[in-house]
PDB file of N, CA and C in Angstrom:
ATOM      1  N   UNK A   1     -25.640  -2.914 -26.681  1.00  0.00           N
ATOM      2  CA  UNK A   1     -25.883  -2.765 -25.258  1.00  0.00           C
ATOM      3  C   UNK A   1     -24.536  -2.539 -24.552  1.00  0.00           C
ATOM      4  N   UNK A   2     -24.480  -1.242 -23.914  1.00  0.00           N
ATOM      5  CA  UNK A   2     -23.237  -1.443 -22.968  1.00  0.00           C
ATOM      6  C   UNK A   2     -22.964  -2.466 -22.129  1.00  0.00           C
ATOM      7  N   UNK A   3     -21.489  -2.835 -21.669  1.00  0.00           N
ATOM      8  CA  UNK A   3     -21.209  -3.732 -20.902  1.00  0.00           C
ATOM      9  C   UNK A   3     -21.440  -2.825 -19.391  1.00  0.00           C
ATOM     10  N   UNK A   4     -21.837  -3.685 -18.802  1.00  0.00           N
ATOM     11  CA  UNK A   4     -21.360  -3.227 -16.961  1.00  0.00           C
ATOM     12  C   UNK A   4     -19.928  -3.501 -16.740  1.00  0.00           C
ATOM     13  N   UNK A   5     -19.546  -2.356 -15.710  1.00  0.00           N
ATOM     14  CA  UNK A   5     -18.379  -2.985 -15.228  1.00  0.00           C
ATOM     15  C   UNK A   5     -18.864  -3.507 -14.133  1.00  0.00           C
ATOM     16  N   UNK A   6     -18.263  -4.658 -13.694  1.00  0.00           N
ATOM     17  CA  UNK A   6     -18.195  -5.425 -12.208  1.00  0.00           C
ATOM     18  C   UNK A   6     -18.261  -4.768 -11.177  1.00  0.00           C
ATOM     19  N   UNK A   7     -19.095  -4.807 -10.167  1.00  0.00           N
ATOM     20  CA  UNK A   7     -18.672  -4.408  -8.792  1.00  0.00           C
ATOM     21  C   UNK A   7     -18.701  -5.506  -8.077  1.00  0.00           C
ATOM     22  N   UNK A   8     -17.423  -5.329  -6.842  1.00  0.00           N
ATOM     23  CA  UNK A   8     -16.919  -6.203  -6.234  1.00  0.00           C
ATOM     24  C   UNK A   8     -17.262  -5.910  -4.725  1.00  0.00           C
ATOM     25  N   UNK A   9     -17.548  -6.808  -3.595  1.00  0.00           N
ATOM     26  CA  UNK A   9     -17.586  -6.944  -2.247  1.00  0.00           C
ATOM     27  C   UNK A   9     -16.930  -6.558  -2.008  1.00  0.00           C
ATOM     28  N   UNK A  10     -16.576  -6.019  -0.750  1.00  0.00           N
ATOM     29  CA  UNK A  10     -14.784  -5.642   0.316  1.00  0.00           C
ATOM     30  C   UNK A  10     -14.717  -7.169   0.814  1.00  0.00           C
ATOM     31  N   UNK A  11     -15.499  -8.253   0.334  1.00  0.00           N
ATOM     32  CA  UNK A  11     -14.699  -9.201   0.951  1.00  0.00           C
ATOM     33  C   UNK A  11     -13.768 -10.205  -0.264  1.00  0.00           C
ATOM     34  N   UNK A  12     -14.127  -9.605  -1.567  1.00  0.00           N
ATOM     35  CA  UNK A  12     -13.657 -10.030  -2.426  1.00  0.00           C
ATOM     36  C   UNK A  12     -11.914  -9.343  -2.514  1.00  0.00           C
ATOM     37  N   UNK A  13     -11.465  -8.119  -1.825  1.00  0.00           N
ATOM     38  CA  UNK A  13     -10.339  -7.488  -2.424  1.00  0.00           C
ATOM     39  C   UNK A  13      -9.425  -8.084  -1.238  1.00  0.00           C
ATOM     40  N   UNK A  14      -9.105  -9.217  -0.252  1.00  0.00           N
ATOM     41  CA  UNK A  14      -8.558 -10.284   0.252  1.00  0.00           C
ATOM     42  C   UNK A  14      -7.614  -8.893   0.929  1.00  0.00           C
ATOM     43  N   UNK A  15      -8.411  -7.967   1.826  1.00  0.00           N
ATOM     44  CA  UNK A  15      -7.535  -7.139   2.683  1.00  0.00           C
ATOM     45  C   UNK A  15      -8.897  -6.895   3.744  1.00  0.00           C
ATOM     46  N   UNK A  16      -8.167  -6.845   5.081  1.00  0.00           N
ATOM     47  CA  UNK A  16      -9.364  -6.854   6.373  1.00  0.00           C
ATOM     48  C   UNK A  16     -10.363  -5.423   6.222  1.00  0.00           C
ATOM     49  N   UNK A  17     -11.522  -5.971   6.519  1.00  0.00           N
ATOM     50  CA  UNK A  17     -12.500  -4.230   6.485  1.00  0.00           C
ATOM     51  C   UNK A  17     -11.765  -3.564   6.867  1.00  0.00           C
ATOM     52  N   UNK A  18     -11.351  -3.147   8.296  1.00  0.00           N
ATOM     53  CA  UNK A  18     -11.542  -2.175   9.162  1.00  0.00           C
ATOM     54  C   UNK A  18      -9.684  -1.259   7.965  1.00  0.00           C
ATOM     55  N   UNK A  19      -8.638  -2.528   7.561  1.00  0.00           N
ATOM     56  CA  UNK A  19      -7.718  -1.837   7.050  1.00  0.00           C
ATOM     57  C   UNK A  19      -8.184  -0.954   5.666  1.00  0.00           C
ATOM     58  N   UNK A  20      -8.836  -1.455   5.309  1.00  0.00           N
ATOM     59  CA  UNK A  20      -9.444  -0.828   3.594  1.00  0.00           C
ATOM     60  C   UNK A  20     -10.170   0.736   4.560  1.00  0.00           C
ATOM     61  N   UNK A  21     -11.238   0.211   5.331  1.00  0.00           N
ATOM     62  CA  UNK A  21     -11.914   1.059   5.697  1.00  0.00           C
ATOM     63  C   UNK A  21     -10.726   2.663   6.456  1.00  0.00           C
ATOM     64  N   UNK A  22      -9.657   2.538   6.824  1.00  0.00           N
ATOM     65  CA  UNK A  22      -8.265   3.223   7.407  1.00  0.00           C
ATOM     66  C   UNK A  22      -8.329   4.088   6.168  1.00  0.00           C
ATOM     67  N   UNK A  23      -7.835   3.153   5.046  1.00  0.00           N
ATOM     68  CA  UNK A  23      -7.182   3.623   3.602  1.00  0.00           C
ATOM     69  C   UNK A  23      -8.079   4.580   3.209  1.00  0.00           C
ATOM     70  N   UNK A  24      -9.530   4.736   3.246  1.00  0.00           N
ATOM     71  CA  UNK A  24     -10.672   4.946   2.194  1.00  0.00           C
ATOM     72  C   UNK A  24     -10.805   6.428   3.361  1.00  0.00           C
ATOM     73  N   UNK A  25     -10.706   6.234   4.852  1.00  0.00           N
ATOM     74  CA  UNK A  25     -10.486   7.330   5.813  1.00  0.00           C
ATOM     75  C   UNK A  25      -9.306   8.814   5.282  1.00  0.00           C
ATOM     76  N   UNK A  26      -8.183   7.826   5.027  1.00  0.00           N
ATOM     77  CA  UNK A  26      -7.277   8.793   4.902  1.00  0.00           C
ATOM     78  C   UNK A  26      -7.431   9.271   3.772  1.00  0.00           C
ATOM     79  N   UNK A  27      -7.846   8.991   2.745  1.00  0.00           N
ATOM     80  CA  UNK A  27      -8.266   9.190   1.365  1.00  0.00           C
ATOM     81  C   UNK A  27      -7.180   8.478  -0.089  1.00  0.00           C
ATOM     82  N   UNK A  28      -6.954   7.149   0.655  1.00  0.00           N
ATOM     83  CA  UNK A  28      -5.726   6.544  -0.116  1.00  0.00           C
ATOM     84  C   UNK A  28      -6.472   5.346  -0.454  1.00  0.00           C
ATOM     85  N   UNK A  29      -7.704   5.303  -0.674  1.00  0.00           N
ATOM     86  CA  UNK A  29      -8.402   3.782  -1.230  1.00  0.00           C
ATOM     87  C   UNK A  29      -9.201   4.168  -2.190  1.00  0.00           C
ATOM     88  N   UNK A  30      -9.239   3.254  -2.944  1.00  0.00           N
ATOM     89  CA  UNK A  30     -10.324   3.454  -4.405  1.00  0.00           C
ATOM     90  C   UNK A  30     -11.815   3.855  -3.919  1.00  0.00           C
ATOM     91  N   UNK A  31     -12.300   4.703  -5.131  1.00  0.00           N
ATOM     92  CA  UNK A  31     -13.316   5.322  -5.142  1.00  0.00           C
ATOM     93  C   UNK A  31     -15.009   3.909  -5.047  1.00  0.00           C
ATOM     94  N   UNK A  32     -15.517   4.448  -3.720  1.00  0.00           N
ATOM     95  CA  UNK A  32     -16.669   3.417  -3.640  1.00  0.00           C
ATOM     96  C   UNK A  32     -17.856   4.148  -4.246  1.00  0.00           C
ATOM     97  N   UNK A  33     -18.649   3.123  -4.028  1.00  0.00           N
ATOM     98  CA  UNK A  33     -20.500   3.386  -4.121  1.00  0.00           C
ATOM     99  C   UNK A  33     -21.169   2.689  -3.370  1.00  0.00           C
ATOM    100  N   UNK A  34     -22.176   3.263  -2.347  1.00  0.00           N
ATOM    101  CA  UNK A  34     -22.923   2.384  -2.022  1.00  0.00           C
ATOM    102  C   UNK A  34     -24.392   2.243  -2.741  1.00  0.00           C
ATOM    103  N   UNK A  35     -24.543   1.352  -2.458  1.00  0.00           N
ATOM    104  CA  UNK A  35     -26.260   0.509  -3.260  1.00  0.00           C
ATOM    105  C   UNK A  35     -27.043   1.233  -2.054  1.00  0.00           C
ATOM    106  N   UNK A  36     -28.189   1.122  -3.048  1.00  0.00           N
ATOM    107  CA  UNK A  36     -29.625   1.507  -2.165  1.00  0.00           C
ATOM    108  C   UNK A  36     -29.801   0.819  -1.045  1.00  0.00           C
ATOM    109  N   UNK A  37     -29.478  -0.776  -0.900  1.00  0.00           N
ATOM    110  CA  UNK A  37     -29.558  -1.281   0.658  1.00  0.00           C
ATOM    111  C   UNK A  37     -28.225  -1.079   1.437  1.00  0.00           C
ATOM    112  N   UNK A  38     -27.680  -0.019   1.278  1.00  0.00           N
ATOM    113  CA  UNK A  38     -26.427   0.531   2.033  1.00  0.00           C
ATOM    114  C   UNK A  38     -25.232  -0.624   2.121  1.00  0.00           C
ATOM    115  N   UNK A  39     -24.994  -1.264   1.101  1.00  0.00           N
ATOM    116  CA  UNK A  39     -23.714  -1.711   1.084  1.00  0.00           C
ATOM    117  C   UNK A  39     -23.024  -1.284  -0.354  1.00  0.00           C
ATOM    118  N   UNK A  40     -21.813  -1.550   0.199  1.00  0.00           N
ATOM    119  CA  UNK A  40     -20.713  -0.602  -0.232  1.00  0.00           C
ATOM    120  C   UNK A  40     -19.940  -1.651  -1.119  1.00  0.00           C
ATOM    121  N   UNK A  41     -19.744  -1.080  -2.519  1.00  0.00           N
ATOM    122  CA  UNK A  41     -19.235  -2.071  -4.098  1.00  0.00           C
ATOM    123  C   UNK A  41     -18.150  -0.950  -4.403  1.00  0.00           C
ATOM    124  N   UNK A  42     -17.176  -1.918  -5.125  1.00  0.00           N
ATOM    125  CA  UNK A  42     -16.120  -1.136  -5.640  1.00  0.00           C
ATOM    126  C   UNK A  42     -16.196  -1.510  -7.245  1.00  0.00           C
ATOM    127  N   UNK A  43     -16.433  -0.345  -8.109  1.00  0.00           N
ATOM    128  CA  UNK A  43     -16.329  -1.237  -9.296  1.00  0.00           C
ATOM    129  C   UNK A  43     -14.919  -1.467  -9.276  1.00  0.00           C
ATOM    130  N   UNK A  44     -14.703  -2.375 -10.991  1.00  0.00           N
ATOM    131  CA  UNK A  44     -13.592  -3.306 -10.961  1.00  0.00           C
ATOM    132  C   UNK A  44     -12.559  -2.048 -11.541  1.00  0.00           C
ATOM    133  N   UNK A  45     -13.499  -1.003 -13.038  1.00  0.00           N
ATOM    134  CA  UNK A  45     -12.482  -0.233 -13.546  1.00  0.00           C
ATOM    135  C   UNK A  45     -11.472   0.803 -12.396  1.00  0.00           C
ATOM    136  N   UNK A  46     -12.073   1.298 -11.196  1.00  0.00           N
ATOM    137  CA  UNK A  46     -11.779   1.747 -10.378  1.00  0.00           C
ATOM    138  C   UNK A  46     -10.857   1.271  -9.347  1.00  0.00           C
ATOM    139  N   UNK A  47     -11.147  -0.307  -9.135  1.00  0.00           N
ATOM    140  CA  UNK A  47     -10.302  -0.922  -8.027  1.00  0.00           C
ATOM    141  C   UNK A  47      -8.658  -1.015  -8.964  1.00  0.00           C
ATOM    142  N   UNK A  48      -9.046  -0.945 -10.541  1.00  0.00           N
ATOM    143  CA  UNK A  48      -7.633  -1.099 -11.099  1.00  0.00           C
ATOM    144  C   UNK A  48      -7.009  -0.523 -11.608  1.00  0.00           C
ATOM    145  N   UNK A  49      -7.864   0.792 -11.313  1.00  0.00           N
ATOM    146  CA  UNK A  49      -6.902   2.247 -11.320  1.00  0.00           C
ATOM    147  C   UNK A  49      -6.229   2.602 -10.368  1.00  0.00           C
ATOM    148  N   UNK A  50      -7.009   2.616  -9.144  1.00  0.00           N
ATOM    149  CA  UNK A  50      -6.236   2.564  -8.007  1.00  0.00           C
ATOM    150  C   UNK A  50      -4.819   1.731  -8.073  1.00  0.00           C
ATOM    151  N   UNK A  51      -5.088  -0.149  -8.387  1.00  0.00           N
ATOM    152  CA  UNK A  51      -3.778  -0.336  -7.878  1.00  0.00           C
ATOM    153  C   UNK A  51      -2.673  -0.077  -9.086  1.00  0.00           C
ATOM    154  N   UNK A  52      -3.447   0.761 -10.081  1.00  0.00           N
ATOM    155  CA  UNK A  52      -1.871   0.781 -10.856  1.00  0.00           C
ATOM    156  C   UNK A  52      -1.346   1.857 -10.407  1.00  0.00           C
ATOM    157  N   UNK A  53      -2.361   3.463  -9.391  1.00  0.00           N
ATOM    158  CA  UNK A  53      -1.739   3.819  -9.156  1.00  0.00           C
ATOM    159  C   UNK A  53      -0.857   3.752  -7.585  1.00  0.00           C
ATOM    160  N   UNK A  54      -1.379   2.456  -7.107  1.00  0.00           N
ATOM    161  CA  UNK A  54       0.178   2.447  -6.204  1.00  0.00           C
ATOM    162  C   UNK A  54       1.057   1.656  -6.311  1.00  0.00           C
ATOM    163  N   UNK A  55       1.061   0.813  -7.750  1.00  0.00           N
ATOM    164  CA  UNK A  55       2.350   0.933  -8.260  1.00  0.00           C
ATOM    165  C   UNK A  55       3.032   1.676  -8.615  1.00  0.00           C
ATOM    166  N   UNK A  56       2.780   3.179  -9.150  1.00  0.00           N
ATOM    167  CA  UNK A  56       3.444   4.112  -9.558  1.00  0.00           C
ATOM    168  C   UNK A  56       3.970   4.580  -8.355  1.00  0.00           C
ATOM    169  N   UNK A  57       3.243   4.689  -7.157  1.00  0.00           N
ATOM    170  CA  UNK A  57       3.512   5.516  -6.362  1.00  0.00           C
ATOM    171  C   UNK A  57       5.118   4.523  -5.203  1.00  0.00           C
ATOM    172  N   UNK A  58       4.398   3.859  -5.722  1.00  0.00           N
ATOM    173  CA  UNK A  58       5.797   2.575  -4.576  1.00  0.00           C
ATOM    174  C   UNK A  58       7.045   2.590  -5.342  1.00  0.00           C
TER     175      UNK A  58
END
């Protein structure tokens, strides 16, 4: 059986909505999904691609 990866809340990634929501505007925040009852999950493989790549980028 495949594993799932995790999806995580925006209240789990300990940064304010409206700033994530800026990032995800300009196109500098990890790739979302929303669920059928319209809220919005980040999986985990994704949230930690993102931040390795702004370690590269810093």
């Amino acid at each position: 059986m495949p594993t799932q990866d995790p999806k995580l809340k925006l209240d789990e990634l300990e940064m304010s909505r409206s700033a994530f929501y800026r990032m995800v505007a300009r196109g500098k925040g990890p790739k979302l999904m929303k669920l059928p009852n319209n809220q919005i999950r980040v999986r985990r493989s994704d949230l930690d691609a993102w931040w390795a790549a702004q370690e590269v980028a810093a």
